[in-house]
N, C-alpha and C. Protein backbone atom coordinates (compact mmCIF):
# COMPACT_ATOMS: atom_id res chain seq x y z
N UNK A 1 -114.19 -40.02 66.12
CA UNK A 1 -113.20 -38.99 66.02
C UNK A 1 -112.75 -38.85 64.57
N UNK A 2 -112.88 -38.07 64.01
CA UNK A 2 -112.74 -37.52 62.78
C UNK A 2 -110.97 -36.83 63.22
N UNK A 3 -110.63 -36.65 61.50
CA UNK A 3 -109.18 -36.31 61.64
C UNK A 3 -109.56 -35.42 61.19
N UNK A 4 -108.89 -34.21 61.35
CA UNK A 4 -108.37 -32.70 60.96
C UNK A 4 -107.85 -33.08 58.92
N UNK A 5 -108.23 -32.30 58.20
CA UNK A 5 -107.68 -32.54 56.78
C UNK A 5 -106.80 -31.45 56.63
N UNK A 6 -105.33 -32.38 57.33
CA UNK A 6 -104.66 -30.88 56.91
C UNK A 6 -102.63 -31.88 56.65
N UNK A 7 -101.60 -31.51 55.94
CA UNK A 7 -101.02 -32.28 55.72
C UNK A 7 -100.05 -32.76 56.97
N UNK A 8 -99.63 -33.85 57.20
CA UNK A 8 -98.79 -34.03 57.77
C UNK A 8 -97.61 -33.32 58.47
N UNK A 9 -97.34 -33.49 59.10
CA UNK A 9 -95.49 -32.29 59.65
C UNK A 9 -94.06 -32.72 58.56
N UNK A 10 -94.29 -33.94 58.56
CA UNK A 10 -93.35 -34.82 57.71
C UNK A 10 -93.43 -35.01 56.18
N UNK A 11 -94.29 -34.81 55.71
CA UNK A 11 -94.56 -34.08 54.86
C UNK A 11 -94.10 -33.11 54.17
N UNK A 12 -94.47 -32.18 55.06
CA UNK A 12 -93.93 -30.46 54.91
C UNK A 12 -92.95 -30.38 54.83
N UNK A 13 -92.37 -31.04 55.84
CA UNK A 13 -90.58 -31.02 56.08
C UNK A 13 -89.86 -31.52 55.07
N UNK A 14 -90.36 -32.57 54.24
CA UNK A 14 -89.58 -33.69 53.24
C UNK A 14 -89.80 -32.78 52.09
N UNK A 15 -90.65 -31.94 51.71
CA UNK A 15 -90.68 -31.00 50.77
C UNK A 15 -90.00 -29.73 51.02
N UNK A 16 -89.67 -29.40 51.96
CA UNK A 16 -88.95 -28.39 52.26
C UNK A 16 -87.07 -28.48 52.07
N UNK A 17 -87.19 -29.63 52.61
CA UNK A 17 -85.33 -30.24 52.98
C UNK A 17 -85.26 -30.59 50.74
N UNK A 18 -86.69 -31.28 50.28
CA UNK A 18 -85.94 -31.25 48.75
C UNK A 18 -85.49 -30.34 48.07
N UNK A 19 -86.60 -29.44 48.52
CA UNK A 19 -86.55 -27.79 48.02
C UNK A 19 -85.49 -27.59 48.31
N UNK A 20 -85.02 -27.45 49.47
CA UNK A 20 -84.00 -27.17 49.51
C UNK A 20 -82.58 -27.49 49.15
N UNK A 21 -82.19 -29.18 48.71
CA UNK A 21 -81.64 -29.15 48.18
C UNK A 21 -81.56 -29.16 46.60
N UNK A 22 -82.71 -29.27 45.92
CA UNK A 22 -83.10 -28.58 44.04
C UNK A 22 -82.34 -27.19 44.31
N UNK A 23 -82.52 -26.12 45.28
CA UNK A 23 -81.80 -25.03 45.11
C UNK A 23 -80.49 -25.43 44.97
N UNK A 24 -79.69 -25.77 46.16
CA UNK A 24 -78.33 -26.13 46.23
C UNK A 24 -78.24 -26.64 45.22
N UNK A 25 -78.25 -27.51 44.78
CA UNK A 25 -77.21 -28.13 43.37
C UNK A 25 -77.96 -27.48 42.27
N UNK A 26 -78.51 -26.43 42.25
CA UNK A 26 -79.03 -25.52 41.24
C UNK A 26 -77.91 -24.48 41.21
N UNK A 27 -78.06 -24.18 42.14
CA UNK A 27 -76.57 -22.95 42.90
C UNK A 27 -75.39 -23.14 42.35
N UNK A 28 -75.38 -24.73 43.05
CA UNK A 28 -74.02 -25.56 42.21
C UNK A 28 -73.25 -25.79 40.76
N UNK A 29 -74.66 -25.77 40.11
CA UNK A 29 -74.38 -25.90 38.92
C UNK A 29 -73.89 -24.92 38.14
N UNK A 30 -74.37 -23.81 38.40
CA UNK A 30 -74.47 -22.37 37.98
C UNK A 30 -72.90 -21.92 38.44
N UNK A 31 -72.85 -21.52 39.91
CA UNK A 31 -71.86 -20.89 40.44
C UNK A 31 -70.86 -21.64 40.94
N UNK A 32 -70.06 -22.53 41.19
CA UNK A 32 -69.68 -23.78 41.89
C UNK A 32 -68.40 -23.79 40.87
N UNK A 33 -67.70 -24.77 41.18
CA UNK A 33 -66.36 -24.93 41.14
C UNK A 33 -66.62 -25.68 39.57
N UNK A 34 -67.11 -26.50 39.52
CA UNK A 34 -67.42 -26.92 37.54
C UNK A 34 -69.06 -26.25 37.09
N UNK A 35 -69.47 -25.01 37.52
CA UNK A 35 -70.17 -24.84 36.83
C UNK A 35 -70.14 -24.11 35.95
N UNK A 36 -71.43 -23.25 35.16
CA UNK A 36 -71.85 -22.87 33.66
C UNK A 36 -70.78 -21.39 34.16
N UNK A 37 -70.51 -20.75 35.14
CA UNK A 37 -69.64 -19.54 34.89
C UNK A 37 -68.28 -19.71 35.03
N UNK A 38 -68.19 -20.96 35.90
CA UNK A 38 -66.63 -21.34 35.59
C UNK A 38 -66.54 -21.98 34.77
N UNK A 39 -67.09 -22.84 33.62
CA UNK A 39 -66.61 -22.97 32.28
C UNK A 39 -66.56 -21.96 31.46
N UNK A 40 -67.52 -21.09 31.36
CA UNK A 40 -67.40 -19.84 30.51
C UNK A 40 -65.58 -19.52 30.93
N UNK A 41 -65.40 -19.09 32.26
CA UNK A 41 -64.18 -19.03 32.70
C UNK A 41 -63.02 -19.39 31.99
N UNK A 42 -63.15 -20.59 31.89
CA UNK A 42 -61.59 -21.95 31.39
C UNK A 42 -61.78 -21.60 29.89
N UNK A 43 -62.62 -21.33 29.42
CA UNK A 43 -62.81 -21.24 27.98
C UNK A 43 -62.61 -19.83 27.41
N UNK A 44 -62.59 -18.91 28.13
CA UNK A 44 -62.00 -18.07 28.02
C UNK A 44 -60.20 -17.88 27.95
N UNK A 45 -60.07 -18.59 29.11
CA UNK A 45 -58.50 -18.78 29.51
C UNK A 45 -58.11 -19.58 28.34
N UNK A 46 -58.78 -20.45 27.90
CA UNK A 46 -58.40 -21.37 26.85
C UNK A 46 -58.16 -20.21 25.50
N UNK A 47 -58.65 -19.73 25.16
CA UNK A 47 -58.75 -19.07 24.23
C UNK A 47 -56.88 -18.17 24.26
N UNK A 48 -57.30 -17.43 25.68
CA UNK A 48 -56.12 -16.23 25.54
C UNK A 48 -54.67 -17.12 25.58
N UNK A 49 -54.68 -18.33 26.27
CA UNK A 49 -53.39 -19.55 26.20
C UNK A 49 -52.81 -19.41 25.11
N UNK A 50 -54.11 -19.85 23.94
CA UNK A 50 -54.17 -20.83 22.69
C UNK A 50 -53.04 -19.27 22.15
N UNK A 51 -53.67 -17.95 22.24
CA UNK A 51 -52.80 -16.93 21.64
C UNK A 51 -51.82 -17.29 21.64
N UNK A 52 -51.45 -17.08 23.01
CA UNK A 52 -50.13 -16.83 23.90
C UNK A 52 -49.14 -18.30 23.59
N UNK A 53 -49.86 -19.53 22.94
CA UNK A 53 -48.91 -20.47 22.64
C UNK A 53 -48.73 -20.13 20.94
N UNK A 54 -49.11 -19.54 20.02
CA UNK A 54 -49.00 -19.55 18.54
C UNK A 54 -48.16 -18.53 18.47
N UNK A 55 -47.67 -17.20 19.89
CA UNK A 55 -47.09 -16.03 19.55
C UNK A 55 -45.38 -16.71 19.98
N UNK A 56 -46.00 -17.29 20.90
CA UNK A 56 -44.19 -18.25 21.28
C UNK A 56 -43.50 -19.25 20.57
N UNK A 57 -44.69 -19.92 19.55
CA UNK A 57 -44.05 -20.67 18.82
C UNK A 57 -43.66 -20.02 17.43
N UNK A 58 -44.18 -18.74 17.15
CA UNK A 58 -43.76 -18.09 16.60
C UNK A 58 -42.62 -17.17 16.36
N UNK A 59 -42.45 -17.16 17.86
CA UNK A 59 -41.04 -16.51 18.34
C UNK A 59 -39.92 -17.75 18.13
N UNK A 60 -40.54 -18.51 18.66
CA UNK A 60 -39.21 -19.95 18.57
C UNK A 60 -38.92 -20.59 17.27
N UNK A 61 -39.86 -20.24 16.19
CA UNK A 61 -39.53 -20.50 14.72
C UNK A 61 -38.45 -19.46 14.33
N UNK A 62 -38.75 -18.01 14.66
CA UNK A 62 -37.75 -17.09 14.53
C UNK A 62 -36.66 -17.28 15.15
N UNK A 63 -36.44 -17.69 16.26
CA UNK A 63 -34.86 -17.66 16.32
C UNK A 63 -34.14 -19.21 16.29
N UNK A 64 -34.95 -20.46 15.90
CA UNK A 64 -34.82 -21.27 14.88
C UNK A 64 -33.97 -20.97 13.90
N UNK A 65 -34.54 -20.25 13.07
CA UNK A 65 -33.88 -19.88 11.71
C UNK A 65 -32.99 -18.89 11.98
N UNK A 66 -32.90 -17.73 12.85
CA UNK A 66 -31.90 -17.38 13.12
C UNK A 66 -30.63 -17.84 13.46
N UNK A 67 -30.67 -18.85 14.38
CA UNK A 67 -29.78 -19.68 15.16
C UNK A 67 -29.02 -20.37 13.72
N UNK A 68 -30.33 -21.11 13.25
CA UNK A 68 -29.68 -21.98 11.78
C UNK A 68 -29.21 -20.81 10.84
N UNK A 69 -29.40 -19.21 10.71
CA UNK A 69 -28.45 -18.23 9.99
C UNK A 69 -27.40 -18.31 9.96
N UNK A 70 -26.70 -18.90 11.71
CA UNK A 70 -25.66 -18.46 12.07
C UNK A 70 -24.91 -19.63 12.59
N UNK A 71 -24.92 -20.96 12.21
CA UNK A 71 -24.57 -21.89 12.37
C UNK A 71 -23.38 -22.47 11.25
N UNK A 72 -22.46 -23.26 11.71
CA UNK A 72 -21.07 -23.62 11.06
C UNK A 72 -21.60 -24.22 9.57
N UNK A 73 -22.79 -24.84 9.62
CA UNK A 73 -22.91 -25.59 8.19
C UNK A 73 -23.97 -24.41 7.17
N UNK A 74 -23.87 -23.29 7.85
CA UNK A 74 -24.97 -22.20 7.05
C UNK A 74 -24.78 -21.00 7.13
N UNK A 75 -24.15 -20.39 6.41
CA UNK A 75 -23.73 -18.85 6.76
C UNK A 75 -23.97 -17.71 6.10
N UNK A 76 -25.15 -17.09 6.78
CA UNK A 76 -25.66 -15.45 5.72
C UNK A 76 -24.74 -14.51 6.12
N UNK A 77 -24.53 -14.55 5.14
CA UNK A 77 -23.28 -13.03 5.21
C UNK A 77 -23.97 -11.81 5.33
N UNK A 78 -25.40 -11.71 5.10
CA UNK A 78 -25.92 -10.40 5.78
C UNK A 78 -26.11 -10.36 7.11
N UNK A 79 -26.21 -11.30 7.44
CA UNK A 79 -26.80 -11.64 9.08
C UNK A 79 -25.83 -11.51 9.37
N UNK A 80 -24.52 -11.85 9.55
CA UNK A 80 -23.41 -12.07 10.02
C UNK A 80 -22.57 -10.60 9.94
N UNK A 81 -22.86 -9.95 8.89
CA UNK A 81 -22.64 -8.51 8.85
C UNK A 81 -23.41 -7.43 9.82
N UNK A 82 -24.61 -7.72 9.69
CA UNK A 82 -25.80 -6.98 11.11
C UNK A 82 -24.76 -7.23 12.13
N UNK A 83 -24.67 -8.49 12.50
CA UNK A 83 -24.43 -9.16 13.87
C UNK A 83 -22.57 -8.39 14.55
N UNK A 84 -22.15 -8.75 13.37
CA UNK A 84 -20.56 -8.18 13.68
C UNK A 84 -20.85 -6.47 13.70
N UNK A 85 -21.29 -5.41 12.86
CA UNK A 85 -21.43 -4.30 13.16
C UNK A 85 -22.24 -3.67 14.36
N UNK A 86 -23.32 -4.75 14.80
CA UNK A 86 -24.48 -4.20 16.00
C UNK A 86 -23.09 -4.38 17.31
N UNK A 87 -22.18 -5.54 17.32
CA UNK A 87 -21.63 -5.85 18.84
C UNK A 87 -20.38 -4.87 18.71
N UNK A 88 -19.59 -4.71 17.31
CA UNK A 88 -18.40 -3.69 17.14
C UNK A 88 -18.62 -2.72 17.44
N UNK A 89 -19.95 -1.86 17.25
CA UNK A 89 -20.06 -0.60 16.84
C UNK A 89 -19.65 -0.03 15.39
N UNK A 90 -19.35 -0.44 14.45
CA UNK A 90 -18.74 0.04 13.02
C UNK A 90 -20.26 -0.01 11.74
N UNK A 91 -19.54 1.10 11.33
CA UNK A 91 -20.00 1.10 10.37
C UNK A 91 -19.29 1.17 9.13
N UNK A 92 -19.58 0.92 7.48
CA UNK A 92 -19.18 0.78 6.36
C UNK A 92 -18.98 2.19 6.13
N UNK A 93 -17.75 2.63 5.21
CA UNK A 93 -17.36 4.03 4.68
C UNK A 93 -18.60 4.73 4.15
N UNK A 94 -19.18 3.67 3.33
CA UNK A 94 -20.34 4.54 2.27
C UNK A 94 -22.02 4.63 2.87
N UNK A 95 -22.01 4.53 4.65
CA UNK A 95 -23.11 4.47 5.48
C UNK A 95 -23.46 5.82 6.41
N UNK A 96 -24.36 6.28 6.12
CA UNK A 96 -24.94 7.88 7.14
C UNK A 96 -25.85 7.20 8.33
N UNK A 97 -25.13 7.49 9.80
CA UNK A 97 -25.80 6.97 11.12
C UNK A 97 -26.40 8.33 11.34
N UNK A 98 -27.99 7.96 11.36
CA UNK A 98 -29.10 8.44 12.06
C UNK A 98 -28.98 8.21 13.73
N UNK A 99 -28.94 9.47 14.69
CA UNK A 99 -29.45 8.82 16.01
C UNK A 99 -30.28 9.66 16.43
């Protein structure tokens, strides 16, 4: 009795189930929760953050020094002039209001 030359069932199958999973964690890698498009993702986000933290600390340097304009041991008398005419409503004799 001669055998048939042809491959196994188990075989087939064990190449099939690898195949199949080389796809999956191919999939994975790519599309998946840490893969190559969700890092593109975070690194993006990283980027627009990084803005969004240099425009706030930029804002918070400004009213830093504002705050310190207007503080008991530091006093701009222009600032303090803005500040008292913007909440009075007044203006100086020798001033023309644009509205």
């Amino acid at each position: 009795m001669t055998r048939a030359a042809r491959p196994a069932l188990g075989q087939f199958l064990f190449f099939i189930v690898a195949f199949a999973l080389g796809i999956y964690f191919m999939f994975a890698a790519v599309q998946g929760d840490f893969g190559v498009f969700r890092r593109a993702e975070i690194e993006a986000e990283k980027r627009i953050l990084s803005e969004q933290l240099l425009q706030v600390q930029e804002e918070v340097a400004r009213m830093e020094n504002l705050t310190r304009r207007l503080s008991d041991g530091y006093l701009d008398l222009d600032l303090l002039d803005e500040q008292a005419r913007s909440v009075l409503g007044m203006i100086r004799a020798d001033e023309i209001v644009i509205r």
